[in-house]
Protein backbone atom coordinates (compact mmCIF):
# COMPACT_ATOMS: atom_id res chain seq x y z
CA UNK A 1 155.01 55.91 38.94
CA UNK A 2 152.82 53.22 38.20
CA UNK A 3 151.97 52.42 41.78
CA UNK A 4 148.83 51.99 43.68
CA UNK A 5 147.65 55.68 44.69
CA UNK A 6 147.43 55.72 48.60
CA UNK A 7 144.82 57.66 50.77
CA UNK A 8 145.19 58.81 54.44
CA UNK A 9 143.02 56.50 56.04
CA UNK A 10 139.14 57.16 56.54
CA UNK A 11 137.06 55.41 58.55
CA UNK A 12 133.41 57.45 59.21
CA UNK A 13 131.99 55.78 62.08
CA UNK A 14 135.57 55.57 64.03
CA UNK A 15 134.81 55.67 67.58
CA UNK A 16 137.79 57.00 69.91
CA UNK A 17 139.18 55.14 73.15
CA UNK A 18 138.85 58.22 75.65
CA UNK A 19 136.11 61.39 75.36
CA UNK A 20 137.46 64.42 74.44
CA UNK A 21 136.49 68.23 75.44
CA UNK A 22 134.34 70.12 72.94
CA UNK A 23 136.67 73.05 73.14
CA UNK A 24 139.44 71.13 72.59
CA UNK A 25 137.34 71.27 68.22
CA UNK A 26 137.15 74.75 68.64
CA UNK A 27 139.55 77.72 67.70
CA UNK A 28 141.27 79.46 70.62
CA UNK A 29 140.40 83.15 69.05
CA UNK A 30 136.75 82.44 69.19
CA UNK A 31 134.10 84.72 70.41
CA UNK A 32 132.65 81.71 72.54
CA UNK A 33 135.29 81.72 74.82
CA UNK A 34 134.87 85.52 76.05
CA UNK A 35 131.38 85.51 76.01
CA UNK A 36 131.86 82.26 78.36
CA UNK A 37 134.41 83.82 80.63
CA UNK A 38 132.45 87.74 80.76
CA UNK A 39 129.27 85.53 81.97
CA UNK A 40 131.05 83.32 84.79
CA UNK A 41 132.39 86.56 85.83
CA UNK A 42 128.71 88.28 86.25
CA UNK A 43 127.02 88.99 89.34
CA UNK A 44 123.32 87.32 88.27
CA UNK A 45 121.92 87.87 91.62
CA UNK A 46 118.82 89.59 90.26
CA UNK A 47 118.08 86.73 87.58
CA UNK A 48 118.73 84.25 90.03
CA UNK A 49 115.99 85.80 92.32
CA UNK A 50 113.25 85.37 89.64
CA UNK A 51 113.41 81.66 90.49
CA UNK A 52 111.53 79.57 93.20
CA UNK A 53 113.18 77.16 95.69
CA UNK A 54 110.24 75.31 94.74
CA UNK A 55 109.72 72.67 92.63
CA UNK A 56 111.67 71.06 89.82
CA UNK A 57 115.27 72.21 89.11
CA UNK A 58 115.53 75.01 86.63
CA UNK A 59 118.43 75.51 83.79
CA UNK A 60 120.90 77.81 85.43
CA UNK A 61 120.37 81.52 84.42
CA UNK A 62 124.52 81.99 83.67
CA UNK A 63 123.75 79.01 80.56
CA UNK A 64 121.03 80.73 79.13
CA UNK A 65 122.06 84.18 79.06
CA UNK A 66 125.26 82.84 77.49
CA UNK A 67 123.15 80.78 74.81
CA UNK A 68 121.78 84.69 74.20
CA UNK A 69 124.76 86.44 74.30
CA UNK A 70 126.48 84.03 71.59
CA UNK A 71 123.22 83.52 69.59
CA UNK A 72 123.13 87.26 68.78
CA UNK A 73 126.85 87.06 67.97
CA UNK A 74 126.49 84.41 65.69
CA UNK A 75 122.77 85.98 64.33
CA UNK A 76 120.52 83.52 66.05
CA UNK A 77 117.87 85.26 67.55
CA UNK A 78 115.26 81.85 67.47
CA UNK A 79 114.70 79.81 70.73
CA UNK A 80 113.88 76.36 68.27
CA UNK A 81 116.92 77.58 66.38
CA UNK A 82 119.52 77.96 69.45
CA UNK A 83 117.70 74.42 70.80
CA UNK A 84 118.59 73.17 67.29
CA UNK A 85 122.06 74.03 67.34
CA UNK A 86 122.47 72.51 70.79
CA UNK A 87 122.79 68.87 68.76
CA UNK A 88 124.97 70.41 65.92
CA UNK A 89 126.90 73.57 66.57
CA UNK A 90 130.29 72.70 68.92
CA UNK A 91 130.47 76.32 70.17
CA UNK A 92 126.69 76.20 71.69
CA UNK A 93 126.98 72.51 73.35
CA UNK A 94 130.35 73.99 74.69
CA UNK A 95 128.09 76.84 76.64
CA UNK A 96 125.64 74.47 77.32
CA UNK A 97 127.93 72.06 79.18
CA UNK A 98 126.27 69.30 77.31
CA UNK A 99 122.82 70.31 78.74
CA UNK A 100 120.10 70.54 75.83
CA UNK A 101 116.70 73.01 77.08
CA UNK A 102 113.99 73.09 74.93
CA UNK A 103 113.36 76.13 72.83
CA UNK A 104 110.50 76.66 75.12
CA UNK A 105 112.70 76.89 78.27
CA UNK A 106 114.84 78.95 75.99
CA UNK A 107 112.46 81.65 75.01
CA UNK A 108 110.85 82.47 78.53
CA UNK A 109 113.97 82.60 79.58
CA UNK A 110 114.21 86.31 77.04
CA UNK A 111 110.70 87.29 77.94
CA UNK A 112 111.34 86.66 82.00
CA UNK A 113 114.75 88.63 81.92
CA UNK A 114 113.81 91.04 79.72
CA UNK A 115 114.11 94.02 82.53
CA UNK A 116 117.58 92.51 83.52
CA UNK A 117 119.29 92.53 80.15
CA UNK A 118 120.06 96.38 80.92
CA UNK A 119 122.20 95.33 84.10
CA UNK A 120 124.54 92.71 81.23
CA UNK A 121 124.31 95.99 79.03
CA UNK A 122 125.73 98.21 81.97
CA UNK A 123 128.16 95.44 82.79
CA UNK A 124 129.82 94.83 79.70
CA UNK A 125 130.57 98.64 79.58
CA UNK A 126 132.42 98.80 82.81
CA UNK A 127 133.97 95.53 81.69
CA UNK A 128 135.32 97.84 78.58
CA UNK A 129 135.80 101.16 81.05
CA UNK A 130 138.43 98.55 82.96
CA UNK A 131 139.98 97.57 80.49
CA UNK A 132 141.29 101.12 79.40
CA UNK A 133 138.33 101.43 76.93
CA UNK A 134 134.80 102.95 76.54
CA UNK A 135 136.78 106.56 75.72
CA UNK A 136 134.41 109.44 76.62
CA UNK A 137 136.08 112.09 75.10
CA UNK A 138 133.63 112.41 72.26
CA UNK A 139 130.17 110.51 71.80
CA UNK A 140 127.94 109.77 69.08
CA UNK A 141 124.43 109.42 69.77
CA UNK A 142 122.48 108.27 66.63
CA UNK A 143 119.23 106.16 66.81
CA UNK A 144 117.79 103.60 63.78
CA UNK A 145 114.35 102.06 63.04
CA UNK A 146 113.92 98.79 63.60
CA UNK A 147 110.81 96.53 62.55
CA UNK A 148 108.37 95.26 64.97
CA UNK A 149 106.84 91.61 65.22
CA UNK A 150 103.71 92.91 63.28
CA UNK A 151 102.43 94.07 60.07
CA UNK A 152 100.34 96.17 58.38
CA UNK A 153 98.20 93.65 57.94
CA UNK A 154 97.28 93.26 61.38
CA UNK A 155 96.66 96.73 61.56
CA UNK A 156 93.39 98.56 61.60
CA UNK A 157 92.62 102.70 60.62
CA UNK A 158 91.10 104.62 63.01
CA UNK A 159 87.98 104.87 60.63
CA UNK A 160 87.75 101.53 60.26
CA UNK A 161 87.79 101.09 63.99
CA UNK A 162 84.15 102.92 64.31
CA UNK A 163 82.81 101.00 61.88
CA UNK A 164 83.99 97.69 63.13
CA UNK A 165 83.14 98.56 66.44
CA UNK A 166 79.57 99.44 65.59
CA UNK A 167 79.44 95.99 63.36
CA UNK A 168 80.32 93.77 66.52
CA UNK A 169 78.23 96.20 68.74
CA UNK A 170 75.34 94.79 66.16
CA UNK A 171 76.25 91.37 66.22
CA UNK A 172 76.75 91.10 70.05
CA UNK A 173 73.02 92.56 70.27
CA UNK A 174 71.77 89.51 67.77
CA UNK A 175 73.41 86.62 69.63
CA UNK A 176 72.31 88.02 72.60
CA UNK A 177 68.71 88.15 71.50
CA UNK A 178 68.76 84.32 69.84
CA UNK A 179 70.41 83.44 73.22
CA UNK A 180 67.48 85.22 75.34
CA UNK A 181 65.09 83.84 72.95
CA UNK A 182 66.49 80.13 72.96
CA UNK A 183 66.35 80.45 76.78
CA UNK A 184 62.98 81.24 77.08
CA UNK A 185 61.55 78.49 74.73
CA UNK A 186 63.91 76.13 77.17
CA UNK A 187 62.33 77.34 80.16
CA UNK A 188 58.84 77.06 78.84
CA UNK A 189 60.21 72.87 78.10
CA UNK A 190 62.02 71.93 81.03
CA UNK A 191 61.85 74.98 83.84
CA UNK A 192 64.28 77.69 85.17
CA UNK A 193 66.76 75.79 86.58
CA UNK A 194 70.18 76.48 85.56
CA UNK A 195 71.45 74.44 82.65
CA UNK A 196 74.82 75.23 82.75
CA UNK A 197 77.02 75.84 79.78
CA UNK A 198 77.99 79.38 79.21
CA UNK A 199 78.96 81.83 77.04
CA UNK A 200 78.65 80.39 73.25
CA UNK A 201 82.13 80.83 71.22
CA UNK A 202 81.16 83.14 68.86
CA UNK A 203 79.99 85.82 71.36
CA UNK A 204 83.61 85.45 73.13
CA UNK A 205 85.30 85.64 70.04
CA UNK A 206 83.48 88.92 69.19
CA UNK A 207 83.90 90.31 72.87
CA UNK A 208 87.88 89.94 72.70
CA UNK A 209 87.95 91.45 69.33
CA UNK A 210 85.81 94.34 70.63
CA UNK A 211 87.86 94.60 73.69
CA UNK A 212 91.58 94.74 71.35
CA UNK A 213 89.69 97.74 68.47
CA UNK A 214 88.86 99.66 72.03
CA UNK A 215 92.48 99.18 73.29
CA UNK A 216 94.14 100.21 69.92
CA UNK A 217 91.87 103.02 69.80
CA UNK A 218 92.69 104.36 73.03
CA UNK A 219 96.24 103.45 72.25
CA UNK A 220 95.74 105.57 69.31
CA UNK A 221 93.96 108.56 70.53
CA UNK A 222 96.47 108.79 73.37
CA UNK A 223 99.77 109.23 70.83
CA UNK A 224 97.81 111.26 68.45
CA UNK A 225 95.78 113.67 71.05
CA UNK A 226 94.34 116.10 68.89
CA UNK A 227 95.92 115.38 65.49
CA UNK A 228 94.45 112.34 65.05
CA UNK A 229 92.89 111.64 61.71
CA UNK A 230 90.67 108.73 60.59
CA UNK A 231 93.47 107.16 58.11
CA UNK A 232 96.12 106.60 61.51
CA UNK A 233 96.21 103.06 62.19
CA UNK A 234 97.66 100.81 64.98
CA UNK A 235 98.22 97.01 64.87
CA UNK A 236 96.79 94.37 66.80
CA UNK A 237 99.96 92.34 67.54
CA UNK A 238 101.79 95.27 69.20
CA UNK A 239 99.91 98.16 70.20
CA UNK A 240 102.96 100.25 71.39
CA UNK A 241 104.95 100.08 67.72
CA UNK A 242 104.05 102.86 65.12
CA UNK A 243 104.87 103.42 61.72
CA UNK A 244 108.19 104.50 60.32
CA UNK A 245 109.92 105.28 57.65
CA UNK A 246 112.76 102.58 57.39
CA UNK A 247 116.48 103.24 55.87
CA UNK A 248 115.25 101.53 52.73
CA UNK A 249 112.43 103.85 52.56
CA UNK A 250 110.10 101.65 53.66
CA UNK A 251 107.06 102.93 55.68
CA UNK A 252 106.15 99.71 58.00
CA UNK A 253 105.89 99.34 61.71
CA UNK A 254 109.02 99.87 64.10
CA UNK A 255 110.67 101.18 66.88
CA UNK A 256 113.00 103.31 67.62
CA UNK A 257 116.30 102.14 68.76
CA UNK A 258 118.75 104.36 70.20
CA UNK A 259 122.62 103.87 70.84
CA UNK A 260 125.57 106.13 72.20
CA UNK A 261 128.85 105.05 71.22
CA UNK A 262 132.65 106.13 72.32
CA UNK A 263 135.26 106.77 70.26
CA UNK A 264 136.23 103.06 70.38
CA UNK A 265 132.87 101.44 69.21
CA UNK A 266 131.46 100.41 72.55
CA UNK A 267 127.80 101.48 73.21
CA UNK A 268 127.62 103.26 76.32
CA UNK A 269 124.02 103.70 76.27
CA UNK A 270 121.15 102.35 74.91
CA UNK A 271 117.18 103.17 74.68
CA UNK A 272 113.83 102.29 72.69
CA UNK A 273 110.96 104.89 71.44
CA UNK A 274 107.73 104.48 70.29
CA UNK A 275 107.87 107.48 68.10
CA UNK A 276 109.77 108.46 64.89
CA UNK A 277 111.51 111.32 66.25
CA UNK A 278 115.28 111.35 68.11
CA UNK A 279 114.88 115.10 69.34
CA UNK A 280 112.92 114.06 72.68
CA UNK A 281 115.78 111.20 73.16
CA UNK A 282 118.85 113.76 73.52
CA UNK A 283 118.72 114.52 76.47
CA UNK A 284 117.88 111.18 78.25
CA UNK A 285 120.43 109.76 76.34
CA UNK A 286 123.41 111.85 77.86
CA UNK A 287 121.91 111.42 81.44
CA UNK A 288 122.28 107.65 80.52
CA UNK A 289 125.95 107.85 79.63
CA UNK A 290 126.94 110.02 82.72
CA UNK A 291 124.77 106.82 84.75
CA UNK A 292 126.06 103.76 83.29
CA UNK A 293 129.63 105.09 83.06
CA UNK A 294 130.12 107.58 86.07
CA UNK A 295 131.43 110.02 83.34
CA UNK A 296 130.04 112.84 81.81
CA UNK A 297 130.95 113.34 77.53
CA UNK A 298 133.46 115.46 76.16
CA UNK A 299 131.49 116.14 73.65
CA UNK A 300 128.36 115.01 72.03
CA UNK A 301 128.02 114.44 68.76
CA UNK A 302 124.64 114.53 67.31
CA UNK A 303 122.87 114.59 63.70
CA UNK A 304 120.22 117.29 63.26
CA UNK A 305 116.79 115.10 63.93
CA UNK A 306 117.97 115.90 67.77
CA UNK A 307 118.23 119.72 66.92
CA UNK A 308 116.23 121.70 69.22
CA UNK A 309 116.20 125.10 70.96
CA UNK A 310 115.08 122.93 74.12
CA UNK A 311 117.53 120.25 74.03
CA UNK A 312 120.15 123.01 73.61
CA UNK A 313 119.44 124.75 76.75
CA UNK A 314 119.05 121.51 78.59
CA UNK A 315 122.63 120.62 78.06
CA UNK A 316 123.91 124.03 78.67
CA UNK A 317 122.28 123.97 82.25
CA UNK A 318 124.23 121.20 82.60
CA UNK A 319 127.78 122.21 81.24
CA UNK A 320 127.52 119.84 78.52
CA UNK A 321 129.83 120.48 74.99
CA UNK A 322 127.91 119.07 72.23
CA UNK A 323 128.01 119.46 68.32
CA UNK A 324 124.67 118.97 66.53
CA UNK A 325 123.73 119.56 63.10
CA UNK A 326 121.87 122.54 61.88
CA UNK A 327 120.34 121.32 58.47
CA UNK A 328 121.35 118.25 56.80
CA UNK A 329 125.16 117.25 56.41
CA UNK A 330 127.28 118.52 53.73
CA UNK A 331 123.96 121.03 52.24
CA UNK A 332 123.61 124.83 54.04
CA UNK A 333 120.58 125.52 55.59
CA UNK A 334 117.39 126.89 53.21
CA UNK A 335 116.76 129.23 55.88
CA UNK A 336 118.24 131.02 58.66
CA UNK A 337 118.01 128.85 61.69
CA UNK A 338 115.71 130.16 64.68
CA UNK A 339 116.90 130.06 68.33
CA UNK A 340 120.36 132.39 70.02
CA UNK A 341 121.43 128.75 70.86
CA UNK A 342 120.59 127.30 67.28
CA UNK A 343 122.03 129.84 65.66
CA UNK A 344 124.93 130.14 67.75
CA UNK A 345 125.34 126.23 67.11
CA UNK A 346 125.14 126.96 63.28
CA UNK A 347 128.33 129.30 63.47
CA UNK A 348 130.10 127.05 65.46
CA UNK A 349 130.07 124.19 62.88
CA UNK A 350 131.74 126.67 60.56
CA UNK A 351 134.57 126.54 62.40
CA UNK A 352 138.03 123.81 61.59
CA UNK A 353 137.90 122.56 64.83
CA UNK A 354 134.00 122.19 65.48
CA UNK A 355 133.79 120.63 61.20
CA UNK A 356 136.79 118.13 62.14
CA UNK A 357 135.38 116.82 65.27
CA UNK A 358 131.96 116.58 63.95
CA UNK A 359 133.13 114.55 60.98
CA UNK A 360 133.48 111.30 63.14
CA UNK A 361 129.60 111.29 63.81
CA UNK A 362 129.20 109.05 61.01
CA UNK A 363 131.17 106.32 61.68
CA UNK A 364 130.97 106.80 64.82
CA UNK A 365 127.67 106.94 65.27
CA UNK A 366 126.10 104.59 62.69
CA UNK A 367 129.11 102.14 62.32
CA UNK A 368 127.02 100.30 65.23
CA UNK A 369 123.88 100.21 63.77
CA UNK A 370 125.67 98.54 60.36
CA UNK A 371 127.59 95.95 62.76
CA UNK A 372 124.15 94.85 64.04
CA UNK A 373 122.05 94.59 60.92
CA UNK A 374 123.93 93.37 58.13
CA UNK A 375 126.76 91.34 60.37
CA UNK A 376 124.85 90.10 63.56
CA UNK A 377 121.61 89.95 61.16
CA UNK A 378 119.33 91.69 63.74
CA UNK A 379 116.50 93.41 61.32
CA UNK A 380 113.68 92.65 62.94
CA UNK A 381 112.44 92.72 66.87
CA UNK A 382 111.03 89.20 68.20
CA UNK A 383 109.18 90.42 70.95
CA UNK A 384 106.24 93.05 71.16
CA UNK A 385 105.74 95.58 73.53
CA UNK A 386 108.14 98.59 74.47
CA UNK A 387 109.29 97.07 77.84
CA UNK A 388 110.62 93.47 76.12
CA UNK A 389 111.73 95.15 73.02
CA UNK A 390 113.91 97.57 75.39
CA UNK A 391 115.08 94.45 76.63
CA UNK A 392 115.92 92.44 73.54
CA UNK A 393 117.53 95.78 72.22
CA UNK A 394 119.98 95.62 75.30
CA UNK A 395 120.64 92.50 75.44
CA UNK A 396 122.03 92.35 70.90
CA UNK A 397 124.15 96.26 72.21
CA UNK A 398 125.43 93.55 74.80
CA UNK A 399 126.74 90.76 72.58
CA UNK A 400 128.10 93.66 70.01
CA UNK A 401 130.20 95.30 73.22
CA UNK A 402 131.53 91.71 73.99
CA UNK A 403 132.84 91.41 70.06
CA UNK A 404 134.24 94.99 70.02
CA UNK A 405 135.79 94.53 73.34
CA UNK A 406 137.21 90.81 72.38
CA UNK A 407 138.64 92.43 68.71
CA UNK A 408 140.57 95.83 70.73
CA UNK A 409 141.91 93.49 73.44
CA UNK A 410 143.42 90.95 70.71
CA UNK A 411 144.47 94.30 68.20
């Protein structure tokens, strides 16, 4: 009882006789391992074509898509972060294979790819459609606005735009006439030969900032058409986002991400808008199911923002079932819809059947959406512009089909 109290022995800076593997620290059931084994399985033909024979050795494409793939799994979306973790984190210097690319290397390799991350998308469905899932029998289409990489603050009203314009219009006119007028007293000195130099700064720096107000207001003018008013604005850091009303109510810049899912969880499609409303997405998004999966719906599930007498007759021409809200779930109508086809659609969802099928929409649909924001921590886009964004919105539906397809195959 009395005895010396005895430790298991500890000994920080123990060094070991032979190496050991890196997976060899890590838990069989983790994510790493599929993502690693979905990748070496992928035909990267098209990334790998990006690339010239040329030059110095580049970091293989299969590596970096997998430093993605996991990053977004484990809600990393930084290149310096993901080049961090390449000295710390086990399960990213297992990927890696012990190489270590900058964050530099990292990050172009997003912005190159961005076009191709809808071929891993397509992929990792008909990974799921062989493996018995990626069910078709009904599918939720449901879209949710994401913030861009801007701010209000780097936005500018239409009004303001005239008047800013017409400022720099001013100021370009006075540094041109100080630089005609310091000319002239230099030619009258030493003669008309040419002196070199250039363009002072400050007329360049008012040039480009003339050159981005015209862009944004053409960018403007061209999304607003005849309703444009003097108090729409447009950023500077990403002319193609807009303003939207978030989930939390929040009226900031976004875009519009869309998502159809099957009745297991897997997104089947995917797409990005510029503008606030789903309606003009219905349609495109079923033709995108039927493409990346061969497969046409069951039925489509849809919440009333894609309600339309239009959209309606576009899937009946094309023998598609679908469900769609008239009026907001769980309240009646304050009117009587307008449309045979709306109507019709109204008395349908009266019906058992049409009220029990519809009542997986919600999970269904927006269970994705939840996975992705609160537990892969994707909030906010990275990139800017509508073509990258499409591709950074493809490649985080991606990594969220590899964990739903890695969690049904262990269940």
């Amino acid at each position: 009882m009395g005895g010396e109290i005895e430790f298991k022995p500890y000994e920080q800076r123990q060094g070991q006789l032979l190496p050991s593997f890196v997976d060899d620290a890590l838990d069989p059931s983790d994510p790493v391992f599929f993502v690693d084994d979905v990748v070496e399985g992928l035909d990267l033909v098209a990334f790998e074509r990006r690339y010239a024979a040329l030059g110095e050795r580049a970091y293989p494409p299969r590596l970096l898509l997998k430093l993605w793939l996991f990053g977004a799994i484990a809600g990393v979306y930084s290149g310096r972060e993901i080049a961090r973790r390449l000295h710390w984190d086990l399960r990213f210097r297992y990927l890696a294979g012990d190489l270590r690319p900058d964050f530099r290397t990292i990050n172009r390799f997003r912005v190159r790819h961005a076009a191709d991350f809808a071929a891993v998308l397509r992929e990792t469905v008909r990974i799921a459609r062989r493996a018995g899932l990626a069910k078709l029998g009904r599918v939720a289409i449901d879209g949710t606005k994401i913030r861009a990489n801007t701010s209000r603050h780097k936005a500018m009203s239409r009004g303001r735009m005239d008047e800013a314009e017409a400022q720099l219009d001013d100021e370009i006119r006075q540094i041109l006439a100080q630089i005609a007028e310091t000319n002239d007293g230099e030619d009258d000195e030493h003669g008309d030969g040419d002196g070199g130099g250039g363009l002072p700064d400050e007329l360049r720096l008012r040039e480009r900032r003339q050159e981005r107000i015209r862009q944004a207001r053409e960018q403007l003018e061209a999304e607003k058409g005849e309703a444009l008013k003097d108090q729409h604005q447009k950023s500077f850091a990403d002319l193609e986002a807009n303003m939207m009303k978030t989930g939390e109510g929040v009226l900031t810049y976004c875009y519009n991400a869309q998502a159809a899912t099957s009745e297991d969880g897997i997104i089947v499609a995917s797409e990005i808008s510029t503008g606030p409303n789903d309606a003009p997405l219905l349609v495109s998004m079923v033709e995108a199911v039927k493409q990346n999966t061969t497969e046409r719906p069951g039925t489509v599930l849809a919440d009333t923002g894609y309600l339309s007498e239009a959209n309606l007759v576009a899937l009946r021409r094309r023998r598609q079932r679908c469900l769609v809200a008239v009026g907001r779930e769980a309240k009646k109508p304050s009117r009587w819809p307008k449309g045979r086809l709306t109507q019709r659609m109204h008395r349908m969802l009266r019906l058992p059947w049409a009220r029990d099928l519809y009542s997986h929409r919600k999970t269904q649909g927006e269970r994705p959406f939840a996975e992705i924001k609160q537990r892969m921590k994707f909030r906010r886009f990275s990139l800017r512009g509508k073509t990258k964004v499409r591709g950074e919105w493809d490649l985080v539906c991606a990594a969220l089909n590899l964990v739903t397809i890695a969690r049904l195959r262990d269940a």
